[in-house]
PDB file of N, CA and C in Angstrom:
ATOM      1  N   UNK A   1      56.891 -74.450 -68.971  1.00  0.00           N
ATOM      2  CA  UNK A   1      57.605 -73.683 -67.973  1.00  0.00           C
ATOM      3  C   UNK A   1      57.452 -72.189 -68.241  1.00  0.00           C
ATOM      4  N   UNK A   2      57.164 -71.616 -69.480  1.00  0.00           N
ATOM      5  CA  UNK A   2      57.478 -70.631 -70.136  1.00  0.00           C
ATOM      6  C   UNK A   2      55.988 -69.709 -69.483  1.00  0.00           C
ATOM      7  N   UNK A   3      55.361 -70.431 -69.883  1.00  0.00           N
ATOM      8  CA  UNK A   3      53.680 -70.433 -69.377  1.00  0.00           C
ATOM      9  C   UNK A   3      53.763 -70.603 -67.758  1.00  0.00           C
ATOM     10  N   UNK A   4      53.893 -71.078 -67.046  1.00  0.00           N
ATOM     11  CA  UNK A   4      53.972 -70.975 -65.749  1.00  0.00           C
ATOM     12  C   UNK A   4      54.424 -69.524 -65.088  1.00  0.00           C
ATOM     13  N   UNK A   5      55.647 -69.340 -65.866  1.00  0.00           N
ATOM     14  CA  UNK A   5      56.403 -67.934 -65.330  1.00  0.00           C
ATOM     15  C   UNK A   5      55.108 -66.753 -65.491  1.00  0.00           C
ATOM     16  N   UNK A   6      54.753 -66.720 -66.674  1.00  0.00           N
ATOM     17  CA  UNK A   6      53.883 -65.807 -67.414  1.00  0.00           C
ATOM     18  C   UNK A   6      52.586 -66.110 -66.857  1.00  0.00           C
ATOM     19  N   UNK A   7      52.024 -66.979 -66.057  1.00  0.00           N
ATOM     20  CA  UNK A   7      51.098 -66.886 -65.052  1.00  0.00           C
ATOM     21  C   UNK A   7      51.297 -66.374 -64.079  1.00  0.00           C
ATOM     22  N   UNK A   8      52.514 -66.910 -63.417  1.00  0.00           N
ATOM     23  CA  UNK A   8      52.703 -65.885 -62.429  1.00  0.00           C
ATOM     24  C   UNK A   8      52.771 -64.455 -62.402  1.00  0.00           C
ATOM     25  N   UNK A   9      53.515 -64.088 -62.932  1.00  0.00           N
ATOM     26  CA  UNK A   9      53.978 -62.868 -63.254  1.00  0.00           C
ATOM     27  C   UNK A   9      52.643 -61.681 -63.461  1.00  0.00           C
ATOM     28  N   UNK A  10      51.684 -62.631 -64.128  1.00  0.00           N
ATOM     29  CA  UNK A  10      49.860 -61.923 -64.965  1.00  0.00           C
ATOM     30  C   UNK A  10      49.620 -61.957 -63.066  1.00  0.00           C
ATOM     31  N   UNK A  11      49.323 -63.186 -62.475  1.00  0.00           N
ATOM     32  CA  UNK A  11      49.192 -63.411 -60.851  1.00  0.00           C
ATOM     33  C   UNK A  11      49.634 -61.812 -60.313  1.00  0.00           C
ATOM     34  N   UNK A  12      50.421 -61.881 -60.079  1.00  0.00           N
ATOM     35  CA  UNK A  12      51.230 -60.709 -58.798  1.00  0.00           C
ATOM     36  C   UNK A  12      50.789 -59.938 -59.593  1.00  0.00           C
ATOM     37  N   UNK A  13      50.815 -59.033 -60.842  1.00  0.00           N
ATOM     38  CA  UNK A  13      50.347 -58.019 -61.414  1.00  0.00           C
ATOM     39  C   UNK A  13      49.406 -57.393 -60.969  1.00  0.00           C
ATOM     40  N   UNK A  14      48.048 -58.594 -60.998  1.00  0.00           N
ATOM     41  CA  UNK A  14      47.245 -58.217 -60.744  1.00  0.00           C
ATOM     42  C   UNK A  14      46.994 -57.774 -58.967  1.00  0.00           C
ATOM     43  N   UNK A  15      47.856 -58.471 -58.275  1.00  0.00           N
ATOM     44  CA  UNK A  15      47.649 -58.422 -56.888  1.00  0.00           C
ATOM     45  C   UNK A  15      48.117 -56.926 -56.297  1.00  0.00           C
ATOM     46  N   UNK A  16      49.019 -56.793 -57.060  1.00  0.00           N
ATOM     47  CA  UNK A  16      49.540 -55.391 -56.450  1.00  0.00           C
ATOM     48  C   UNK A  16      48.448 -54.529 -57.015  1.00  0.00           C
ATOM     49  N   UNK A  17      47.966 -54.774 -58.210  1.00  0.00           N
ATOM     50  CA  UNK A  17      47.458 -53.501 -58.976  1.00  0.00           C
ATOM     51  C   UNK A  17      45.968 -53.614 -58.140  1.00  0.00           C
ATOM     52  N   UNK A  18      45.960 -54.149 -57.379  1.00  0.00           N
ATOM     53  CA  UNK A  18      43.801 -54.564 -56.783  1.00  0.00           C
ATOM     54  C   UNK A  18      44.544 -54.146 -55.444  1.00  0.00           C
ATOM     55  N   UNK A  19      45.822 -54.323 -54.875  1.00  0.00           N
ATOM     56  CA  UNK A  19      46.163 -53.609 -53.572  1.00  0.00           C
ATOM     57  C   UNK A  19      46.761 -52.036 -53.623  1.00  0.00           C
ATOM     58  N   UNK A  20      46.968 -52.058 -54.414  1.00  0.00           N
ATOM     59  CA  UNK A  20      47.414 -49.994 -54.643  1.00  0.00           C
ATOM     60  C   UNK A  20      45.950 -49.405 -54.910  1.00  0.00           C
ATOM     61  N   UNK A  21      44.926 -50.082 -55.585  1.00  0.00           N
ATOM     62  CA  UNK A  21      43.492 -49.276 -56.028  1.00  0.00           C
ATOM     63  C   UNK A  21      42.621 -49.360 -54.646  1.00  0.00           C
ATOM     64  N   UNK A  22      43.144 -50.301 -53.954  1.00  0.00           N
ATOM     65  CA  UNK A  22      42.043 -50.281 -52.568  1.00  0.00           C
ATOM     66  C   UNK A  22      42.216 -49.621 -51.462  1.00  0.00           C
ATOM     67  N   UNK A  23      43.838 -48.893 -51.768  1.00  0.00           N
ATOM     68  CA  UNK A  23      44.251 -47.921 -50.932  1.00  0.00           C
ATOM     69  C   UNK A  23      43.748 -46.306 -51.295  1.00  0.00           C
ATOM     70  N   UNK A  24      43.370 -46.335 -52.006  1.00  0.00           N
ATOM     71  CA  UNK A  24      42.766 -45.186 -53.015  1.00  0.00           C
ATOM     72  C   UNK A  24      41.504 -44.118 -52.265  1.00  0.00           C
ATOM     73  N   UNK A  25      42.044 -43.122 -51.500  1.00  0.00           N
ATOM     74  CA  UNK A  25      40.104 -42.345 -50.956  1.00  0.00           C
ATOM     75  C   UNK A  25      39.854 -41.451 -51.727  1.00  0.00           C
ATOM     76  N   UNK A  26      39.021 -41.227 -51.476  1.00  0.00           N
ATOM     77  CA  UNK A  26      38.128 -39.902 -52.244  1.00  0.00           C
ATOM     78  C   UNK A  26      37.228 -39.690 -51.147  1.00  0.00           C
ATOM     79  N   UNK A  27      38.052 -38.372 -50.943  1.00  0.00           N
ATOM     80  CA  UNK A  27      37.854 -37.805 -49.657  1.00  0.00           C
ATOM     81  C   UNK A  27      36.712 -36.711 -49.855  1.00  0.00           C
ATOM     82  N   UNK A  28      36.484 -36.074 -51.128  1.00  0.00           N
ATOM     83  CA  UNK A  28      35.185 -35.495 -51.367  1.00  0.00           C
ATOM     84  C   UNK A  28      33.830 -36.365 -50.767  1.00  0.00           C
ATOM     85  N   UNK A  29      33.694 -37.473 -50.808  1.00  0.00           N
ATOM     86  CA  UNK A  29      32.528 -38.081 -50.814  1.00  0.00           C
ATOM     87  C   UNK A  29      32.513 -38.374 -49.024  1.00  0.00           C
ATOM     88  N   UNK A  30      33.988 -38.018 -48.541  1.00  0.00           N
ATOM     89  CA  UNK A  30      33.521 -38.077 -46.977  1.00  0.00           C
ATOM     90  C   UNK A  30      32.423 -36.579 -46.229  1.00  0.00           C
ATOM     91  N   UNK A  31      31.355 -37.641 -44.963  1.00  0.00           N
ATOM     92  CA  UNK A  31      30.984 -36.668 -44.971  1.00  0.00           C
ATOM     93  C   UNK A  31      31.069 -36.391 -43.573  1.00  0.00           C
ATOM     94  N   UNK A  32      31.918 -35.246 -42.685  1.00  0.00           N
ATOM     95  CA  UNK A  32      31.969 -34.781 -41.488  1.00  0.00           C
ATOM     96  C   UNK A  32      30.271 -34.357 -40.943  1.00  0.00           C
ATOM     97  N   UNK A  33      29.989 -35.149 -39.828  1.00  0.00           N
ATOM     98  CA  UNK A  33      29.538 -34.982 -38.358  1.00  0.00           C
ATOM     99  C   UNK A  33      29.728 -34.442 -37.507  1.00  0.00           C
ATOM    100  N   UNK A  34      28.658 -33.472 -36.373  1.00  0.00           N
ATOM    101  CA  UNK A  34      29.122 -33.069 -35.486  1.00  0.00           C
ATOM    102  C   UNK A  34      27.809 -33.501 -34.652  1.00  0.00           C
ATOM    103  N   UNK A  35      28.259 -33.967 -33.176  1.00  0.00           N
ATOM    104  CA  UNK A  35      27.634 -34.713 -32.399  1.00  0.00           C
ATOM    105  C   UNK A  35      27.213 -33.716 -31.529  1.00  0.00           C
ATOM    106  N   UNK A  36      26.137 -32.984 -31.299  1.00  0.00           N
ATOM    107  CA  UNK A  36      26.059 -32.241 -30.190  1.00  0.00           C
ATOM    108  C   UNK A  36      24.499 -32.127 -29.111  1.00  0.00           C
ATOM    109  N   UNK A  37      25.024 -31.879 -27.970  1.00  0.00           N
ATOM    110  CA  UNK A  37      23.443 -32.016 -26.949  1.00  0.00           C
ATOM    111  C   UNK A  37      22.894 -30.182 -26.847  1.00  0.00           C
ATOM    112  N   UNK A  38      21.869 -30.396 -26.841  1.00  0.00           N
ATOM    113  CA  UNK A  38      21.174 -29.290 -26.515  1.00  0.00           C
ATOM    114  C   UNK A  38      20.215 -29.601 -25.473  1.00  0.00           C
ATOM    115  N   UNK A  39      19.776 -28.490 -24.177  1.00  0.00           N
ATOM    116  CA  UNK A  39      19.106 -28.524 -23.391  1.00  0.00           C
ATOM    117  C   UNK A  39      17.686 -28.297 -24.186  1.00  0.00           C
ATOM    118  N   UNK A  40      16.663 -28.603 -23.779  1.00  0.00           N
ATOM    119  CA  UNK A  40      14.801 -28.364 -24.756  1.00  0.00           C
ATOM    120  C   UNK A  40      13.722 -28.589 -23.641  1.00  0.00           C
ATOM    121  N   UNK A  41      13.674 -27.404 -23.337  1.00  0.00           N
ATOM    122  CA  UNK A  41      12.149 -27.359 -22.463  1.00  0.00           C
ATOM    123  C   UNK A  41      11.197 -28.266 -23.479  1.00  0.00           C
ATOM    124  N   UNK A  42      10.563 -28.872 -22.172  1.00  0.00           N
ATOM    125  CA  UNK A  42       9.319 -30.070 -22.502  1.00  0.00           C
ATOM    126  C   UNK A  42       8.860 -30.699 -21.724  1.00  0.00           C
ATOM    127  N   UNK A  43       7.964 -31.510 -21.862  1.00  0.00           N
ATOM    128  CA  UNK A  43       7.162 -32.455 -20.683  1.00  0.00           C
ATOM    129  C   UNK A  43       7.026 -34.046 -21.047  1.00  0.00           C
ATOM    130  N   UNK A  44       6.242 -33.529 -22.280  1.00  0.00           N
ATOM    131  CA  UNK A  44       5.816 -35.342 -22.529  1.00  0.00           C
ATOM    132  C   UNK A  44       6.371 -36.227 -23.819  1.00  0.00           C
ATOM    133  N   UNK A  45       5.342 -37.047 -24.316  1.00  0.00           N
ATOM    134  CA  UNK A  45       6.188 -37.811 -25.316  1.00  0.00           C
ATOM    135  C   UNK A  45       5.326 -37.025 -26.446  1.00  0.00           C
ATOM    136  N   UNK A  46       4.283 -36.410 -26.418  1.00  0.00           N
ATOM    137  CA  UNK A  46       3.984 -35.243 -27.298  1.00  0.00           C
ATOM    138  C   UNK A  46       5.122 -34.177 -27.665  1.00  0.00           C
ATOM    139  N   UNK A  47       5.619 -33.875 -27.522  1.00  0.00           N
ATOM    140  CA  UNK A  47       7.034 -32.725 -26.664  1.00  0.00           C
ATOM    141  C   UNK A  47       8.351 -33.457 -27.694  1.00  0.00           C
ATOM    142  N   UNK A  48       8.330 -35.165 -27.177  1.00  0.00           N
ATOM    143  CA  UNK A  48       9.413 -35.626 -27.818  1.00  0.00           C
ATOM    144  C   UNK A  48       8.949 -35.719 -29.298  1.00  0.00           C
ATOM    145  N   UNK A  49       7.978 -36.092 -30.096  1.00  0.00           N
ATOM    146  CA  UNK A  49       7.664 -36.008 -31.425  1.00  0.00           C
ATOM    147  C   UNK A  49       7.899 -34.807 -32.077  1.00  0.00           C
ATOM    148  N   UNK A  50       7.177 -33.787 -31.541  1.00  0.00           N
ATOM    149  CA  UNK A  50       7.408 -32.363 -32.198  1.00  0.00           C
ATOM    150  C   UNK A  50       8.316 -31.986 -31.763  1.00  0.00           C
ATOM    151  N   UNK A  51       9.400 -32.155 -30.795  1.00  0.00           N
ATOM    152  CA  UNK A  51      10.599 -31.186 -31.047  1.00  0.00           C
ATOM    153  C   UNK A  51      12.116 -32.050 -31.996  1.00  0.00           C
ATOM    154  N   UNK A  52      11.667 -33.519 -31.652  1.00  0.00           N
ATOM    155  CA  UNK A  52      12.137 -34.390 -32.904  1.00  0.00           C
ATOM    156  C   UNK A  52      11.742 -34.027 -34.534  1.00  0.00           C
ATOM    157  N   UNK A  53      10.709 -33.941 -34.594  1.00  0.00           N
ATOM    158  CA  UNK A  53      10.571 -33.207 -36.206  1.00  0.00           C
ATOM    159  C   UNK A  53      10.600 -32.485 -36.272  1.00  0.00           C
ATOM    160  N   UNK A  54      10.639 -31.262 -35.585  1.00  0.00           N
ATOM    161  CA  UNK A  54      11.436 -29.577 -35.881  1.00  0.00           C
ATOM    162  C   UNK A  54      12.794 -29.904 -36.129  1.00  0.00           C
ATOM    163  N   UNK A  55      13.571 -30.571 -35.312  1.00  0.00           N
ATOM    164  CA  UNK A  55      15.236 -30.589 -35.226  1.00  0.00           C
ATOM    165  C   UNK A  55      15.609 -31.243 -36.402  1.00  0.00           C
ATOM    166  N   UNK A  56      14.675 -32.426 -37.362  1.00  0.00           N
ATOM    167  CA  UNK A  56      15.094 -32.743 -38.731  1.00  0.00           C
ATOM    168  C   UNK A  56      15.216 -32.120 -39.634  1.00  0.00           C
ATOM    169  N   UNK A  57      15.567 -31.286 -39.615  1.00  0.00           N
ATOM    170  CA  UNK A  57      15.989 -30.406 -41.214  1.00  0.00           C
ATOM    171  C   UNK A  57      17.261 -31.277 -41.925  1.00  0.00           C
ATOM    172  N   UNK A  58      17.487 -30.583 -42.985  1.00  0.00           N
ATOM    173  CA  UNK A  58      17.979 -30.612 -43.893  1.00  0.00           C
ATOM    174  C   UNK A  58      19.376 -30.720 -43.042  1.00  0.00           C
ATOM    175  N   UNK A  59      20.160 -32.253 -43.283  1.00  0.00           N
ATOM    176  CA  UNK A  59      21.625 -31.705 -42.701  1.00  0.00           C
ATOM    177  C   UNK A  59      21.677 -32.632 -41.032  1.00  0.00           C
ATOM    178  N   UNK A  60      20.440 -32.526 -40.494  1.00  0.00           N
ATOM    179  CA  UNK A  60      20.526 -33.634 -39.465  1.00  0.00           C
ATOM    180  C   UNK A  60      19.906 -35.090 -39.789  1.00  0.00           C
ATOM    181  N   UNK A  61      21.161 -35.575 -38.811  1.00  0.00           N
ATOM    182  CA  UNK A  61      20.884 -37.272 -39.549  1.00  0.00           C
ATOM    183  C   UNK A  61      20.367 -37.729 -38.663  1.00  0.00           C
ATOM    184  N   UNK A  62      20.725 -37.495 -36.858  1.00  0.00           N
ATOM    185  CA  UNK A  62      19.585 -37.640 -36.113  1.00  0.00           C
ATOM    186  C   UNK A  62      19.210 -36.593 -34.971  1.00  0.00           C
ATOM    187  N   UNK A  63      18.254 -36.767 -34.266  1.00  0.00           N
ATOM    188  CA  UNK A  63      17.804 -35.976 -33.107  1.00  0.00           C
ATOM    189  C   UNK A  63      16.519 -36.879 -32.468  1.00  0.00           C
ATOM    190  N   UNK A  64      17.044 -36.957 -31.146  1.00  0.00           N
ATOM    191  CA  UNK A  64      16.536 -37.747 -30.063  1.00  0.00           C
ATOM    192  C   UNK A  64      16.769 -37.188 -28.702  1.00  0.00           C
ATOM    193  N   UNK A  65      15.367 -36.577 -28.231  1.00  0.00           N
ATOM    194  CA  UNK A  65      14.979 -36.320 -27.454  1.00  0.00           C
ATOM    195  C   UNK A  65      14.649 -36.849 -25.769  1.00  0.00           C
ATOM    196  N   UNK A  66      15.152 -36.670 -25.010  1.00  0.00           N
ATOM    197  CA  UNK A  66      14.772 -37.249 -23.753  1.00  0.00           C
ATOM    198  C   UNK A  66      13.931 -36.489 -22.528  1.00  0.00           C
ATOM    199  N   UNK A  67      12.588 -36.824 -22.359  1.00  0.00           N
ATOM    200  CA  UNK A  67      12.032 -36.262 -21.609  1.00  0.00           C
ATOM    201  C   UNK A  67      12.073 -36.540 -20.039  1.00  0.00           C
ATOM    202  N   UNK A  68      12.932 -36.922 -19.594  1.00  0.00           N
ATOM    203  CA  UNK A  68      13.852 -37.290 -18.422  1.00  0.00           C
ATOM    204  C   UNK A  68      14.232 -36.295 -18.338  1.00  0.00           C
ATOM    205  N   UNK A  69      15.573 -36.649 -19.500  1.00  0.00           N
ATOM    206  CA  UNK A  69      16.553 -35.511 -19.237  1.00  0.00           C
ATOM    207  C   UNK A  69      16.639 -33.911 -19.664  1.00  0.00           C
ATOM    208  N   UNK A  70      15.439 -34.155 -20.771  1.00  0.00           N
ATOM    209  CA  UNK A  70      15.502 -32.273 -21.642  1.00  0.00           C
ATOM    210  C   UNK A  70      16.513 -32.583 -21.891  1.00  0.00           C
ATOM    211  N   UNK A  71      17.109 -32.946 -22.883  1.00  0.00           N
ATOM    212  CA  UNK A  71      18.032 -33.125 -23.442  1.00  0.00           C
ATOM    213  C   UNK A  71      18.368 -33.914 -24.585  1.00  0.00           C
ATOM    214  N   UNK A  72      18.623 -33.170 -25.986  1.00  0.00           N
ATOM    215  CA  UNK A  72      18.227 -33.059 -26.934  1.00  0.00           C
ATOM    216  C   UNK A  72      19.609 -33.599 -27.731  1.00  0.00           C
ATOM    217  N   UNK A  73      19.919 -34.641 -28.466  1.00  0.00           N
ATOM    218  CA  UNK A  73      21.446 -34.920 -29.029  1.00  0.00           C
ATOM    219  C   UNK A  73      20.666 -34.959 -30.685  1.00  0.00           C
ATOM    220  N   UNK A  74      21.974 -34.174 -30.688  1.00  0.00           N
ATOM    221  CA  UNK A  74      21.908 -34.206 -32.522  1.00  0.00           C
ATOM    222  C   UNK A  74      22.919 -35.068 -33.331  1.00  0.00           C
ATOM    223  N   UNK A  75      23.025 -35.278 -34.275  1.00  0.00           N
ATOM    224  CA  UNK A  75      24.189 -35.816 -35.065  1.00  0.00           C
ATOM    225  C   UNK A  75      23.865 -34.596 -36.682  1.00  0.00           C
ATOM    226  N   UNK A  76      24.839 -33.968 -37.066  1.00  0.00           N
ATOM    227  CA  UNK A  76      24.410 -33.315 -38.155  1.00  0.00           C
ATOM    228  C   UNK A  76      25.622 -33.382 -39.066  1.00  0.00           C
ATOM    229  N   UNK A  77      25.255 -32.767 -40.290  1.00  0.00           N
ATOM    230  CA  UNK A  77      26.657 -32.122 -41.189  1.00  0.00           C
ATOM    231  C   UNK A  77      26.782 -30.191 -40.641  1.00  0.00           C
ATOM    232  N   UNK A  78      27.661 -29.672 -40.616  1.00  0.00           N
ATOM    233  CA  UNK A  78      27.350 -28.491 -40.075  1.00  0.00           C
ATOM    234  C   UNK A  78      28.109 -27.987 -41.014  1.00  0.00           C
ATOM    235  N   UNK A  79      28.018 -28.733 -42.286  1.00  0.00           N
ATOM    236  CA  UNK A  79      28.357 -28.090 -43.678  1.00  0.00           C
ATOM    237  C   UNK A  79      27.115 -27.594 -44.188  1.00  0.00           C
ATOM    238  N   UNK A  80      26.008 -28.122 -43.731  1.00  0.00           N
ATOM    239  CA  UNK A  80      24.901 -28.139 -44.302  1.00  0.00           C
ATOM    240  C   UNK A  80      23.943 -27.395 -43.137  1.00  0.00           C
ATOM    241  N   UNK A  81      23.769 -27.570 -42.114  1.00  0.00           N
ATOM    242  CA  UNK A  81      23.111 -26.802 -41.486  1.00  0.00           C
ATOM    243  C   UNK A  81      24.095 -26.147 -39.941  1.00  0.00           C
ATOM    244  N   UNK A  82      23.314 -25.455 -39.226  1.00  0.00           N
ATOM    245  CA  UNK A  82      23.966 -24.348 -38.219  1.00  0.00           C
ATOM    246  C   UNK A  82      23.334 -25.078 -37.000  1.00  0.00           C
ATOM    247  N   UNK A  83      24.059 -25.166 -36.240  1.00  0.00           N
ATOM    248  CA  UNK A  83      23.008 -25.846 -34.592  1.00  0.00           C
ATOM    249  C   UNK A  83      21.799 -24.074 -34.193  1.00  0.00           C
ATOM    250  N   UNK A  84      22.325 -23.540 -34.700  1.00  0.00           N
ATOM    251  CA  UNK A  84      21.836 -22.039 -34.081  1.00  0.00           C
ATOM    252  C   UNK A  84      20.221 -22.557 -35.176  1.00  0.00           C
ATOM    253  N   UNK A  85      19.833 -22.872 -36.447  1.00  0.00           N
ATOM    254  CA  UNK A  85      19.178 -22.815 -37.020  1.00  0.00           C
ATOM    255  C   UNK A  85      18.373 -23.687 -36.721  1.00  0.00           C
ATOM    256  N   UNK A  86      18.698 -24.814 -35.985  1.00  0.00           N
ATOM    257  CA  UNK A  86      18.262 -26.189 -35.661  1.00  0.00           C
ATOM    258  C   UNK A  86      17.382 -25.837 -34.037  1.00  0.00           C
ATOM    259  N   UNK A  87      18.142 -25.114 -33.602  1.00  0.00           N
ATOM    260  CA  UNK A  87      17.504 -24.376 -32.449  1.00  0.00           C
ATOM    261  C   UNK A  87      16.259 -23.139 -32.844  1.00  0.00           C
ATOM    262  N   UNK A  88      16.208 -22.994 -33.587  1.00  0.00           N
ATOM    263  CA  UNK A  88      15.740 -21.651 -34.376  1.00  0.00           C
ATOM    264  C   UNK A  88      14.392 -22.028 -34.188  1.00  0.00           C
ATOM    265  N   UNK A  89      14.328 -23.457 -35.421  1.00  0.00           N
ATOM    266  CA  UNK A  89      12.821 -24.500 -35.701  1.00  0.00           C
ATOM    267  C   UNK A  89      12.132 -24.911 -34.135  1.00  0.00           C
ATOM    268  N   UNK A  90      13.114 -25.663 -33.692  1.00  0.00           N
ATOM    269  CA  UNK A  90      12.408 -25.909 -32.433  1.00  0.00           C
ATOM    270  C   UNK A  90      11.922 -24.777 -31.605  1.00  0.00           C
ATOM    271  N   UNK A  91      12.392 -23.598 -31.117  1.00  0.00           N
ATOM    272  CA  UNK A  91      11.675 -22.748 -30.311  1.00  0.00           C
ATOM    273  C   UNK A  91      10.507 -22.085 -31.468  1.00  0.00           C
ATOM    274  N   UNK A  92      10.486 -22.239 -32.505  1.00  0.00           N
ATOM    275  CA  UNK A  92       8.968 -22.234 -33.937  1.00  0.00           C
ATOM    276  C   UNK A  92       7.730 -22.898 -33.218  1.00  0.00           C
ATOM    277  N   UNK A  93       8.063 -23.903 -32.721  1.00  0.00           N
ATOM    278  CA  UNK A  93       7.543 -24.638 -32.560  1.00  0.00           C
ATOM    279  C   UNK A  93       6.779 -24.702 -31.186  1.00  0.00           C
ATOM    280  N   UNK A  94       7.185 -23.662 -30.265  1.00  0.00           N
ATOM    281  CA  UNK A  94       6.886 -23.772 -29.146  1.00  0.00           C
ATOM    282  C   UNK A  94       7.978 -23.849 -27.560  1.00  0.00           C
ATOM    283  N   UNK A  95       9.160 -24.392 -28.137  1.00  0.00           N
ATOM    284  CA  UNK A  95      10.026 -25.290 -27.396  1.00  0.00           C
ATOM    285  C   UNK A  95      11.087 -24.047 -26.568  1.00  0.00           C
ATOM    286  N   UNK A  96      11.875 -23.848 -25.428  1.00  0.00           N
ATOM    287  CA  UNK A  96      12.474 -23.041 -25.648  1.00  0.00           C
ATOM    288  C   UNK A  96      14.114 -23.726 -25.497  1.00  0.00           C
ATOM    289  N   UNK A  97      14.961 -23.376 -25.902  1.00  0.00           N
ATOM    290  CA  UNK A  97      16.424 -23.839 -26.139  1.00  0.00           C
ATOM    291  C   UNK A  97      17.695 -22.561 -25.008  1.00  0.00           C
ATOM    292  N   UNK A  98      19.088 -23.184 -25.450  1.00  0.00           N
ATOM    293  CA  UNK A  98      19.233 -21.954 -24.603  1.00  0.00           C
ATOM    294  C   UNK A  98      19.000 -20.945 -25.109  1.00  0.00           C
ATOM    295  N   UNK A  99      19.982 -21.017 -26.402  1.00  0.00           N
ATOM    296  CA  UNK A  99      19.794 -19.666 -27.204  1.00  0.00           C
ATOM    297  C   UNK A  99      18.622 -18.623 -27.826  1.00  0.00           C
ATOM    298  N   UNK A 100      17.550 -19.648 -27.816  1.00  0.00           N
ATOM    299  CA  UNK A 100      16.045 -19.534 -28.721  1.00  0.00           C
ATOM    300  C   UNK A 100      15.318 -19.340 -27.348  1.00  0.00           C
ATOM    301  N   UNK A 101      14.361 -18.317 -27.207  1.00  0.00           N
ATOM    302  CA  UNK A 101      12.833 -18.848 -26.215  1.00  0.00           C
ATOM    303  C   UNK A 101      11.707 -18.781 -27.411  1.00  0.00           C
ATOM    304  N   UNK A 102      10.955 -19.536 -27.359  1.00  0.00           N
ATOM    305  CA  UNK A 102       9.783 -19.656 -28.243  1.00  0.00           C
ATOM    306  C   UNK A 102       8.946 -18.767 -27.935  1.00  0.00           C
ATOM    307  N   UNK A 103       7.811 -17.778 -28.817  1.00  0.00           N
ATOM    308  CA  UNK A 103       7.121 -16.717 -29.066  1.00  0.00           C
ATOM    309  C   UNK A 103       6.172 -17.246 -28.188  1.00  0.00           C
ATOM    310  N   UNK A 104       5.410 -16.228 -27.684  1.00  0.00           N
ATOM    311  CA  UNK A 104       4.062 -16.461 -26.672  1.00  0.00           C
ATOM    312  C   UNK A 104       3.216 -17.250 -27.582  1.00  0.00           C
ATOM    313  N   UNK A 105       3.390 -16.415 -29.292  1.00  0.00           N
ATOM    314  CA  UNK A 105       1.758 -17.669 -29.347  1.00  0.00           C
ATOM    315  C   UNK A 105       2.442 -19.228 -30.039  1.00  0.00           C
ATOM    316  N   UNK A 106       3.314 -19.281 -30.181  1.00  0.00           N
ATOM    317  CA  UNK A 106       3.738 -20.651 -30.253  1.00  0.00           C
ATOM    318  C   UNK A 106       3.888 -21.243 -28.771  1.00  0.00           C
ATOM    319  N   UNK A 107       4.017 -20.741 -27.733  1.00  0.00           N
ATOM    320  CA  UNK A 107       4.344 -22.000 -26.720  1.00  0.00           C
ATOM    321  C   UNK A 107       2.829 -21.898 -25.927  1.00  0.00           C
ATOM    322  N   UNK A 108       1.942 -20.570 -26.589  1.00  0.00           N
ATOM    323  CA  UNK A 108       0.252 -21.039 -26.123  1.00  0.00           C
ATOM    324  C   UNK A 108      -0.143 -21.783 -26.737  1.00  0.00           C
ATOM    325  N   UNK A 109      -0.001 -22.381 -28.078  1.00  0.00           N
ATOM    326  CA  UNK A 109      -0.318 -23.065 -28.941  1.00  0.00           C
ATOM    327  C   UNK A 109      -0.395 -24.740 -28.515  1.00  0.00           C
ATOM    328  N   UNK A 110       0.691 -24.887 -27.412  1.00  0.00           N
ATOM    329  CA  UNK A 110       0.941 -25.977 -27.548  1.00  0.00           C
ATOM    330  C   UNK A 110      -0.279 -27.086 -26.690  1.00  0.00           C
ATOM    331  N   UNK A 111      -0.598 -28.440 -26.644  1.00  0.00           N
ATOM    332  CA  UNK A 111      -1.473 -28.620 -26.097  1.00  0.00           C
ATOM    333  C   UNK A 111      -1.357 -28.630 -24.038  1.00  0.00           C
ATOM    334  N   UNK A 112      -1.844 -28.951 -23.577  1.00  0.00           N
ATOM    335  CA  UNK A 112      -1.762 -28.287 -22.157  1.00  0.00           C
ATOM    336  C   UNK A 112      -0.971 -29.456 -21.322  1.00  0.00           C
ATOM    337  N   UNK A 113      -0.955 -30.169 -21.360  1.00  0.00           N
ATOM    338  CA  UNK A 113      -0.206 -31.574 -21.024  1.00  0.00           C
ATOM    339  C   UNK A 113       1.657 -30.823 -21.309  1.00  0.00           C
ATOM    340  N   UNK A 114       1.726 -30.225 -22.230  1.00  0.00           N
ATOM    341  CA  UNK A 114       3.106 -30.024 -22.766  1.00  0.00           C
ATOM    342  C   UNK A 114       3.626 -28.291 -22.455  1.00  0.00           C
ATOM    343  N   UNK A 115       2.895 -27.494 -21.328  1.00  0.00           N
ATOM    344  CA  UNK A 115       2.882 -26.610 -21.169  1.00  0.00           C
ATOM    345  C   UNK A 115       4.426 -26.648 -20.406  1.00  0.00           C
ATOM    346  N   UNK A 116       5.582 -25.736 -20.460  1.00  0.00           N
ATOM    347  CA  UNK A 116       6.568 -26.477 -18.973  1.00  0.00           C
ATOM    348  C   UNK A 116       6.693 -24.800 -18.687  1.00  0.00           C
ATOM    349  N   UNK A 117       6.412 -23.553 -18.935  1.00  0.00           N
ATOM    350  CA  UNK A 117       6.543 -22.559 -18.462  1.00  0.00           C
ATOM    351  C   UNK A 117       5.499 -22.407 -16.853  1.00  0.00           C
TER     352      UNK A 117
END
């Protein structure tokens, strides 16, 4: 009987002590997102590759492009990078954004299929 109690007792111990530790965050290791669309002059699915790998830097987790819509959604940390900087690369590249227009010889550069000026 003595032993029974003292199982139990070891029992619930442990139950509370595995339900107070699972309530436990560590909120350092969370990491804030910000979801945002940008307008992106373009034409084709040439257009969607390169202005998709300009917009990957450091800090975006995604960017997907629609050549329908010109319209460009990001998902980023904006602990880590700036949408202004993310816009920066892409008009580098040729592309123009609102804030960004891309340099004459980057958007001559581009191949002629992907011209939208």
């Amino acid at each position: 009987m003595k032993t029974l109690k003292l199982f139990l007792v070891a029992l619930i111990a442990i139950t509370v002590s595995a339900t107070t530790s699972a309530q436990v965050t560590d909120h350092s290791k969370m990491v804030m997102t910000k979801t945002e669309t940008i307008k992106v002059a373009g034409k084709c699915e040439m257009c969607k590759a390169r202005i998709e790998k300009a917009a990957k830097v450091d800090g975006v987790t995604k960017a997907v492009w629609s050549d329908k819509t010109k319209l460009l959604t990001l998902v980023y940390n904006p602990m880590k990078v700036k949408s202004d900087d993310i816009q920066k690369q892409i008009a580098a590249v040729g592309h123009d954004t609102p804030k960004y227009k891309a340099t004459d010889k980057a958007y001559n550069a581009l191949p002629g299929c992907c011209k939208y000026r």
